[in-house]
Protein backbone atom coordinates (compact mmCIF):
# COMPACT_ATOMS: atom_id res chain seq x y z
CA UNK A 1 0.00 0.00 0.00
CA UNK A 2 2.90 2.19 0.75
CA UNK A 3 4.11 2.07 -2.84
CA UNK A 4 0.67 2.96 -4.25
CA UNK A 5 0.66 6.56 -1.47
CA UNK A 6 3.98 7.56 -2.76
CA UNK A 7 3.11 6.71 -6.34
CA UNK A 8 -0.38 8.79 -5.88
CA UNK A 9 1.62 11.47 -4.06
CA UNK A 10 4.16 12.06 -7.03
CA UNK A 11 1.17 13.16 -9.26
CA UNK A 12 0.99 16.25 -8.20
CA UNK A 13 4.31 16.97 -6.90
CA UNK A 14 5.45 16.41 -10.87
CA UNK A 15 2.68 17.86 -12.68
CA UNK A 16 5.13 21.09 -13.78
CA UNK A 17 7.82 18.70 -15.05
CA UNK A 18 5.53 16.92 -17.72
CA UNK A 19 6.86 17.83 -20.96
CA UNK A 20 4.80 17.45 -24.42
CA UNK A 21 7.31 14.93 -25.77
CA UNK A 22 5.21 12.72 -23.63
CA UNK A 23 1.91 13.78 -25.48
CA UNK A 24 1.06 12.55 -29.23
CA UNK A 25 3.05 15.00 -31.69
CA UNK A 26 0.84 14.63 -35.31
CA UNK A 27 4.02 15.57 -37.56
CA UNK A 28 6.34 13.13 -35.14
CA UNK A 29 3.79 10.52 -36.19
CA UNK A 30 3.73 11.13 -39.63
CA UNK A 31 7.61 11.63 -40.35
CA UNK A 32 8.05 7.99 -38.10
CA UNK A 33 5.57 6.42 -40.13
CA UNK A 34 6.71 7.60 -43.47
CA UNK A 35 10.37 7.50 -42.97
CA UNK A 36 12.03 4.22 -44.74
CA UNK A 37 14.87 2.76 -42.98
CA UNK A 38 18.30 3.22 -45.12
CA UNK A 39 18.93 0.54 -47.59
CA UNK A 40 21.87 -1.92 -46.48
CA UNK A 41 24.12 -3.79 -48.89
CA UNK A 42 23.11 -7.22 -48.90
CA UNK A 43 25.86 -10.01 -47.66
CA UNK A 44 27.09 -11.98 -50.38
CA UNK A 45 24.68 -15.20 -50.01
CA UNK A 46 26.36 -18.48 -50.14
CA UNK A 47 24.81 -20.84 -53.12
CA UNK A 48 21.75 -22.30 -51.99
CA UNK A 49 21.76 -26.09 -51.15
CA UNK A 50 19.33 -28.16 -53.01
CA UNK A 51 15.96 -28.01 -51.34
CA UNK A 52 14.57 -31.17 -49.44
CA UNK A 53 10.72 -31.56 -50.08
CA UNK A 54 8.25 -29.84 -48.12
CA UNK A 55 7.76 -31.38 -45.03
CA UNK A 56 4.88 -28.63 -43.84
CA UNK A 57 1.07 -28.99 -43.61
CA UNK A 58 1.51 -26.24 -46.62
CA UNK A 59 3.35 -28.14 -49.37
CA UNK A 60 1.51 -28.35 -52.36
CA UNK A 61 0.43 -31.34 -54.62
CA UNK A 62 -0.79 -32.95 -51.51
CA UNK A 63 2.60 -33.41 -49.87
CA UNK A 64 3.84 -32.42 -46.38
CA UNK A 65 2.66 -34.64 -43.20
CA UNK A 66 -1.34 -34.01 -44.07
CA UNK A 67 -0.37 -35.57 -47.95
CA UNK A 68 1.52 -38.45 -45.92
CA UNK A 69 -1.62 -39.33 -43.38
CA UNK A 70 -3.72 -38.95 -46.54
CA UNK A 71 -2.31 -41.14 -48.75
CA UNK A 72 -1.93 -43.89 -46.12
CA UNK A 73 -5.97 -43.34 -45.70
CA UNK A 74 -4.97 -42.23 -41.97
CA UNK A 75 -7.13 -39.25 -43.25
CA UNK A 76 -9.96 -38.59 -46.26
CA UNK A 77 -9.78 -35.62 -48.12
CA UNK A 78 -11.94 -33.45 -45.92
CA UNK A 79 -10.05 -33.77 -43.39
CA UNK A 80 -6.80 -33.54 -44.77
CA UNK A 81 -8.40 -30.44 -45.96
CA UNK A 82 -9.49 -28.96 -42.43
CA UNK A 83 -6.11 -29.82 -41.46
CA UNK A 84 -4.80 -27.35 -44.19
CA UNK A 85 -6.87 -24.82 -42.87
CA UNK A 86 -5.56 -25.12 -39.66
CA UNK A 87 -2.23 -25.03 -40.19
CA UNK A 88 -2.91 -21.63 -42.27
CA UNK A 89 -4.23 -20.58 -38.91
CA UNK A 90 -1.80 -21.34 -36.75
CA UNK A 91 0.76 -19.11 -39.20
CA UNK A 92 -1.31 -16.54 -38.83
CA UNK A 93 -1.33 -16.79 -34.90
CA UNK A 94 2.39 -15.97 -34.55
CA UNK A 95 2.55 -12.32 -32.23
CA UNK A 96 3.65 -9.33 -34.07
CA UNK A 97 6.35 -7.94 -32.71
CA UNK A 98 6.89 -4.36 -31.17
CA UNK A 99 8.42 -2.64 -34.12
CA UNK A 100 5.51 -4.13 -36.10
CA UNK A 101 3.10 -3.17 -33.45
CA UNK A 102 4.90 0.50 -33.54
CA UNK A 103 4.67 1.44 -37.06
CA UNK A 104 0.90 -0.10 -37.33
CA UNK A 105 -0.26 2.29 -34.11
CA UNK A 106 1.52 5.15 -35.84
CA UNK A 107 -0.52 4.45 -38.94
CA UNK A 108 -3.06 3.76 -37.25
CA UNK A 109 -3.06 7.25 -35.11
CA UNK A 110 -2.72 9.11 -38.68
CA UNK A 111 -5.67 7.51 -39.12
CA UNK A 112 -7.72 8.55 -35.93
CA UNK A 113 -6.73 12.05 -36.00
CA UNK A 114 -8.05 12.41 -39.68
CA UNK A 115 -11.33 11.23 -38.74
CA UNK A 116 -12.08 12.81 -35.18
CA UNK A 117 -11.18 16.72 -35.79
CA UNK A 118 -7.11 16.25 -35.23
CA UNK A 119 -5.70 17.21 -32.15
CA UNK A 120 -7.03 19.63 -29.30
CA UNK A 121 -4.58 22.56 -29.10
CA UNK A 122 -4.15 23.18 -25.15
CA UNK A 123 -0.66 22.88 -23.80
CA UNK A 124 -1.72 23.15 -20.43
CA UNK A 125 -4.57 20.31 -20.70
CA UNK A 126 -2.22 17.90 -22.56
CA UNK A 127 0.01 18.35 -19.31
CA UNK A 128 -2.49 17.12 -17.24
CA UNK A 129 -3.99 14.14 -19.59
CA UNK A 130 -0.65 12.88 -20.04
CA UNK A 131 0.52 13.10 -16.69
CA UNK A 132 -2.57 11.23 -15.41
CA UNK A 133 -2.32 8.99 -18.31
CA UNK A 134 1.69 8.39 -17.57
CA UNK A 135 0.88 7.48 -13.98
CA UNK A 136 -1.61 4.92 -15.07
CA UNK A 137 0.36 3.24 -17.55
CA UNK A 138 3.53 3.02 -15.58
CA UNK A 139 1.89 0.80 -13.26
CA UNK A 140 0.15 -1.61 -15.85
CA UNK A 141 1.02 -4.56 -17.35
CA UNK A 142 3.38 -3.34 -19.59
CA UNK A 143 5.03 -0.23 -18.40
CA UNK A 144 7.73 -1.17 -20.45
CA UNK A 145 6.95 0.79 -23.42
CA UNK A 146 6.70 4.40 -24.41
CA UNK A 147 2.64 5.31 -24.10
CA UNK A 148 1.21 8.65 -26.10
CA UNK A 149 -1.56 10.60 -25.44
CA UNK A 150 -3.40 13.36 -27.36
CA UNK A 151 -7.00 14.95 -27.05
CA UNK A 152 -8.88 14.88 -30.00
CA UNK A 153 -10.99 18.26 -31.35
CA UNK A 154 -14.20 16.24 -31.31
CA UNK A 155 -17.00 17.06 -29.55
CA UNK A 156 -18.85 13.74 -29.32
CA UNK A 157 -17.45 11.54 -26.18
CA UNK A 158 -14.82 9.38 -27.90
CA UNK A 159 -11.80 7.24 -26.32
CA UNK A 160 -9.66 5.15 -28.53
CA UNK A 161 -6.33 3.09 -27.99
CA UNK A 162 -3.81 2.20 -30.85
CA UNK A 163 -0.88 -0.22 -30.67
CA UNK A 164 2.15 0.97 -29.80
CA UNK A 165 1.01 2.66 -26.75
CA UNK A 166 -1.26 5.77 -28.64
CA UNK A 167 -3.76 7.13 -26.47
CA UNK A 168 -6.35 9.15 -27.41
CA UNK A 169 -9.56 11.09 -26.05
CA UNK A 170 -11.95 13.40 -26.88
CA UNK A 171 -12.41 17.13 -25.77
CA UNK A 172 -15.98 16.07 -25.74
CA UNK A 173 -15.38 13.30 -23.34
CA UNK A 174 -13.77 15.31 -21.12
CA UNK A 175 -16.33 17.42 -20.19
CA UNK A 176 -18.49 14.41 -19.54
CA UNK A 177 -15.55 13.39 -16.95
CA UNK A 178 -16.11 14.78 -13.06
CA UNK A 179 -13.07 13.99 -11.36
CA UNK A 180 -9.51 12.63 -11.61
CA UNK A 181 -10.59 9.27 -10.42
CA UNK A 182 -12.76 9.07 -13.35
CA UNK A 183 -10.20 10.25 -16.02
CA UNK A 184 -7.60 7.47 -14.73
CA UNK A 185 -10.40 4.96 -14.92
CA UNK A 186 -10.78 5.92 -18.93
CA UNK A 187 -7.50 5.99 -19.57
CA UNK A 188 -6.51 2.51 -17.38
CA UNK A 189 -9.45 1.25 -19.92
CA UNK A 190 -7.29 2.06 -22.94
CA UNK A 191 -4.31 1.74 -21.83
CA UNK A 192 -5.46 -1.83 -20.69
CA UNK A 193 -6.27 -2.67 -24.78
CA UNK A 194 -2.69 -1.85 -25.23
CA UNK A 195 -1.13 -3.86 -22.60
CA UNK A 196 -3.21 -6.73 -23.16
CA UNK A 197 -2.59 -6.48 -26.75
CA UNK A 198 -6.11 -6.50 -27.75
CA UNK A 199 -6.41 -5.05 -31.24
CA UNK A 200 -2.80 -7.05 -32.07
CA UNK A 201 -4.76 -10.18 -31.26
CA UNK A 202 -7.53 -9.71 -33.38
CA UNK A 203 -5.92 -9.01 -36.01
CA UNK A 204 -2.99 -12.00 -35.41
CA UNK A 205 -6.54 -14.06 -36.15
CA UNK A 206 -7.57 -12.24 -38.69
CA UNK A 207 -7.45 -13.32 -42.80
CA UNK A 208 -5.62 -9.90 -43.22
CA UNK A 209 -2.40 -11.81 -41.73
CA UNK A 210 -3.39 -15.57 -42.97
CA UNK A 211 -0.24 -17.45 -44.32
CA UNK A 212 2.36 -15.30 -42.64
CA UNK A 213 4.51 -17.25 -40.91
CA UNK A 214 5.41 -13.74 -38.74
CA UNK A 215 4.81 -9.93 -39.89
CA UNK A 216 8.32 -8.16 -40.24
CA UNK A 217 9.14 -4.56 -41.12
CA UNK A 218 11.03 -6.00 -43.91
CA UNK A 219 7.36 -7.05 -44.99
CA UNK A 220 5.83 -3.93 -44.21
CA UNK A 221 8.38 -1.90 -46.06
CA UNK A 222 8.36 -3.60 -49.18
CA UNK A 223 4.59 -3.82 -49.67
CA UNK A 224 2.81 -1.36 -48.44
CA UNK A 225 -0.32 -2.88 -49.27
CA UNK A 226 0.17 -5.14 -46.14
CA UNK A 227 -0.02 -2.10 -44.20
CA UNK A 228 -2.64 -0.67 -45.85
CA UNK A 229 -4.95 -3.60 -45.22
CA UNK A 230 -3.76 -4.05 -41.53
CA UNK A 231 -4.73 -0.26 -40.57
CA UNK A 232 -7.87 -0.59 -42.77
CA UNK A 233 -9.06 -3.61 -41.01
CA UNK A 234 -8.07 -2.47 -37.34
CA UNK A 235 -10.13 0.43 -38.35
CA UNK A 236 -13.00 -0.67 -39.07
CA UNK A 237 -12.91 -3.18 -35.75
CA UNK A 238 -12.15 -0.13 -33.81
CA UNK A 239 -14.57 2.68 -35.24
CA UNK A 240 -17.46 0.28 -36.29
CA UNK A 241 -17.43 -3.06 -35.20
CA UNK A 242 -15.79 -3.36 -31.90
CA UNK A 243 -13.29 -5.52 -30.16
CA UNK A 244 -15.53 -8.84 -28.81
CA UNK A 245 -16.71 -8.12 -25.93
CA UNK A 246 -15.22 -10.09 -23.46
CA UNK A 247 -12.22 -7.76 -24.41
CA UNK A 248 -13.96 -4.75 -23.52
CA UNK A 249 -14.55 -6.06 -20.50
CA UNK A 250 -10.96 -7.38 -19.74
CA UNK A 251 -10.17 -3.75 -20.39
CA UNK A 252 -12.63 -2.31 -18.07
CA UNK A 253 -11.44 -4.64 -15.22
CA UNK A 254 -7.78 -4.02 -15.56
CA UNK A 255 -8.49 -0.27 -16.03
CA UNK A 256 -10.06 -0.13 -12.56
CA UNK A 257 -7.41 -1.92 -11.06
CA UNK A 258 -4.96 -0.09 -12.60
CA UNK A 259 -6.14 3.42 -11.19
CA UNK A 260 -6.48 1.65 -8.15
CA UNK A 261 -2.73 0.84 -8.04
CA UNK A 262 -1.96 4.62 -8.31
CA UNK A 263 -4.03 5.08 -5.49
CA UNK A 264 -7.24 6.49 -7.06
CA UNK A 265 -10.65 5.68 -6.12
CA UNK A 266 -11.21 2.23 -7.70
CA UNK A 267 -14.96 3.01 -8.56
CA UNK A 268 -13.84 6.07 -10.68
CA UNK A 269 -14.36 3.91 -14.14
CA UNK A 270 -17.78 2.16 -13.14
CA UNK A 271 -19.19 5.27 -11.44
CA UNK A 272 -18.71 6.82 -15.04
CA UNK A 273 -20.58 4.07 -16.74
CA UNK A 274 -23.74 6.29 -15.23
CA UNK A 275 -22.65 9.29 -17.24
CA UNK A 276 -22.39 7.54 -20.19
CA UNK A 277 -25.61 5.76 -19.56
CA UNK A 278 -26.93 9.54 -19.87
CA UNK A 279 -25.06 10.89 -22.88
CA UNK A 280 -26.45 7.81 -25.23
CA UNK A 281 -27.48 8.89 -28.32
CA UNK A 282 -24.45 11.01 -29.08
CA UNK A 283 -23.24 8.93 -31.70
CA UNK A 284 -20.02 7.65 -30.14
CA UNK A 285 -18.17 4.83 -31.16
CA UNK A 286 -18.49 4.08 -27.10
CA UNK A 287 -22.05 3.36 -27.21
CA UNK A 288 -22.37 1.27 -31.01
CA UNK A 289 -18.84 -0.64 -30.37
CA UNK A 290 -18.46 -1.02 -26.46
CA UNK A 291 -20.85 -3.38 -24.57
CA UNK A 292 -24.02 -1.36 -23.20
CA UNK A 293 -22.84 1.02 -20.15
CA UNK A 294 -25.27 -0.56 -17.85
CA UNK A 295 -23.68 -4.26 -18.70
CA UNK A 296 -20.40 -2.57 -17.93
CA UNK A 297 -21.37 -0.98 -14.79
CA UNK A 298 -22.63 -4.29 -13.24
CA UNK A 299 -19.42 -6.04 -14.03
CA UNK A 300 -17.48 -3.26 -13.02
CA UNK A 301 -19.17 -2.78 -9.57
CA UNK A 302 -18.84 -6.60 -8.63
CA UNK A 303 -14.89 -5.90 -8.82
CA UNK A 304 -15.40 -2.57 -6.99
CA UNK A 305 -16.45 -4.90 -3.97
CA UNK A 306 -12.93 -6.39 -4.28
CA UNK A 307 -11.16 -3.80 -2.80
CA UNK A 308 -11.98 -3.36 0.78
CA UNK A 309 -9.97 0.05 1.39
CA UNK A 310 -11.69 1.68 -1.64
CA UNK A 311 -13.19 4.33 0.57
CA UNK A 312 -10.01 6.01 1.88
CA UNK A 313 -9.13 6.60 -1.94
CA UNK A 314 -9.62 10.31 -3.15
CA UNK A 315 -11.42 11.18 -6.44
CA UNK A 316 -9.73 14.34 -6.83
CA UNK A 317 -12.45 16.46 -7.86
CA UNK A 318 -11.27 20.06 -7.35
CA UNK A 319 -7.77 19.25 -8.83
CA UNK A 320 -9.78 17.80 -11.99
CA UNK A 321 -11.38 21.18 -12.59
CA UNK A 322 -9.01 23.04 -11.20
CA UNK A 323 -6.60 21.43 -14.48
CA UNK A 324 -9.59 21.83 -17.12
CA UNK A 325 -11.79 24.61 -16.06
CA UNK A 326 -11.68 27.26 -19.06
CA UNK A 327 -9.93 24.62 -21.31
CA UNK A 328 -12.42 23.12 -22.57
């Protein structure tokens, strides 16, 4: 408990020493995500040795294990055939790796700010998200990478999280948001998607990435395409159909306990399920790709019962509106 009090504590004893390097820069995004690495001379390549035959579920002309159990009648041809399929499954399955994941979420970002208004110009608010954001993050799951955050110039309540550790929110969800408590419940919510990998593992599963054995920048640098169809298909999971469910919720639980390991009120996240119970019919992506606020609050306050000292946590109130009153 100690560690979470002196973790809490250093929240507002740093707030002047945030600098914006920490928040989302647009044309930092865009130069990282155009830039090509420089072109190395190739190694001379020893002659190649005479290829043995396929011995993979892949092999063509029915060879490969499958051809083997099929030929022997171990297996008919359906099966042989659901076997294929399988294998070109289990390619598909292998985890992208974080310069992968980095140049997708800067894509990705491009990609969010051109369709929710760009970025909120307030240097004095971006402090503050990112510093609340920053305190969440370094105490998730995977504090080990750099995380971003930017408001977006969009008035309808909107939260989204990219790969690589982009963060974004509205302007219009912040006004919706009451206290600090609440804000680190939001952002442990996205920053939980990123940590948990979420959108990397739906699209690991997806027939965007079906037959790579693994996804390399070498791959993404010489066709673009790849890219292309990657971004396009997170976006449309992201802005229109949603992550499943159950990962919504996996990010709603680790959120809360996530704010709760700063040393904010727990119930900051499911306390502002009710808000957004009230602002339906705003057209936000929250309300036509999240599970229904009410399901979320339910779930949300059975874990809230969890934590026993949840009452001696602060919610911050005045220093939330102290940091965004006349920003917004």
């Amino acid at each position: 408990m100690k560690k979470i009090v002196i973790a809490f504590m250093s929240l507002g004893i740093t707030l002047g020493l945030v600098t914006a390097s920490w928040s989302i820069n647009f044309g930092d995004i865009l130069n990282d995500t155009l830039k090509q690495p420089p072109k190395e001379e190739p190694a001379p390549k020893p002659a190649p040795a005479k290829e043995a035959p396929a011995t993979n579920s892949q092999s063509g002309g029915g060879g490969g294990l499958i051809g083997i159990l099929e030929g022997t009648g171990a297996v008919d041809k359906k099966t042989s055939n659901i076997l294929r399929g399988a294998g070109n499954l289990v390619k598909s399955l292998q985890p992208i790796g974080w310069e992968e994941e980095r140049a997708i979420g800067g894509s990705l970002a491009l990609e969010v700010f051109s369709r929710f208004g760009g970025q909120y110009k307030n240097e004095k608010l971006q402090r503050y998200i990112s510093l609340v954001g920053l305190s969440v993050a370094g105490v998730s799951d995977r504090a080990d990478i750099p995380y971003h955050f930017a408001i977006l110039n969009s008035d309808t309540p909107n939260a989204f999280a990219a790969p690589g550790g982009y963060i974004f929110v509205s302007s219009g969800l912040l006004r919706l948001v009451r206290n600090e408590a609440e804000l680190a419940g939001v952002l442990g919510h996205e920053v939980a998607h990123v940590a948990k990998r979420h959108a990397l593992k739906t699209i690991e599963r997806s027939k965007t990435l079906q037959g790579f054995s693994q996804l390399t920048t070498s791959i993404l640098d010489s066709d673009p395409g790849v890219l292309e169809n990657i971004v396009k298909e997170m976006s449309e999971t992201l802005f229109t159909k949603g992550l499943d469910q159950g990962l919504e919720f996996e990010a709603d639980k680790f959120g809360m306990e996530y704010a709760y390991r700063v040393g904010y009120f727990p119930g900051g996240l499911r306390d502002f399920m009710k808000v957004l119970n009230k602002a339906q019919g705003s057209g936000s992506a929250l309300f036509s790709t999240h599970p229904t606020p009410r399901a979320r609050y339910g779930k949300l306050n059975v874990q809230f019962g969890h934590y026993a000292d949840a009452s001696k946590a602060p919610t911050l109130a005045k220093r939330y509106s102290s940091n965004t009153q006349g920003q917004l």
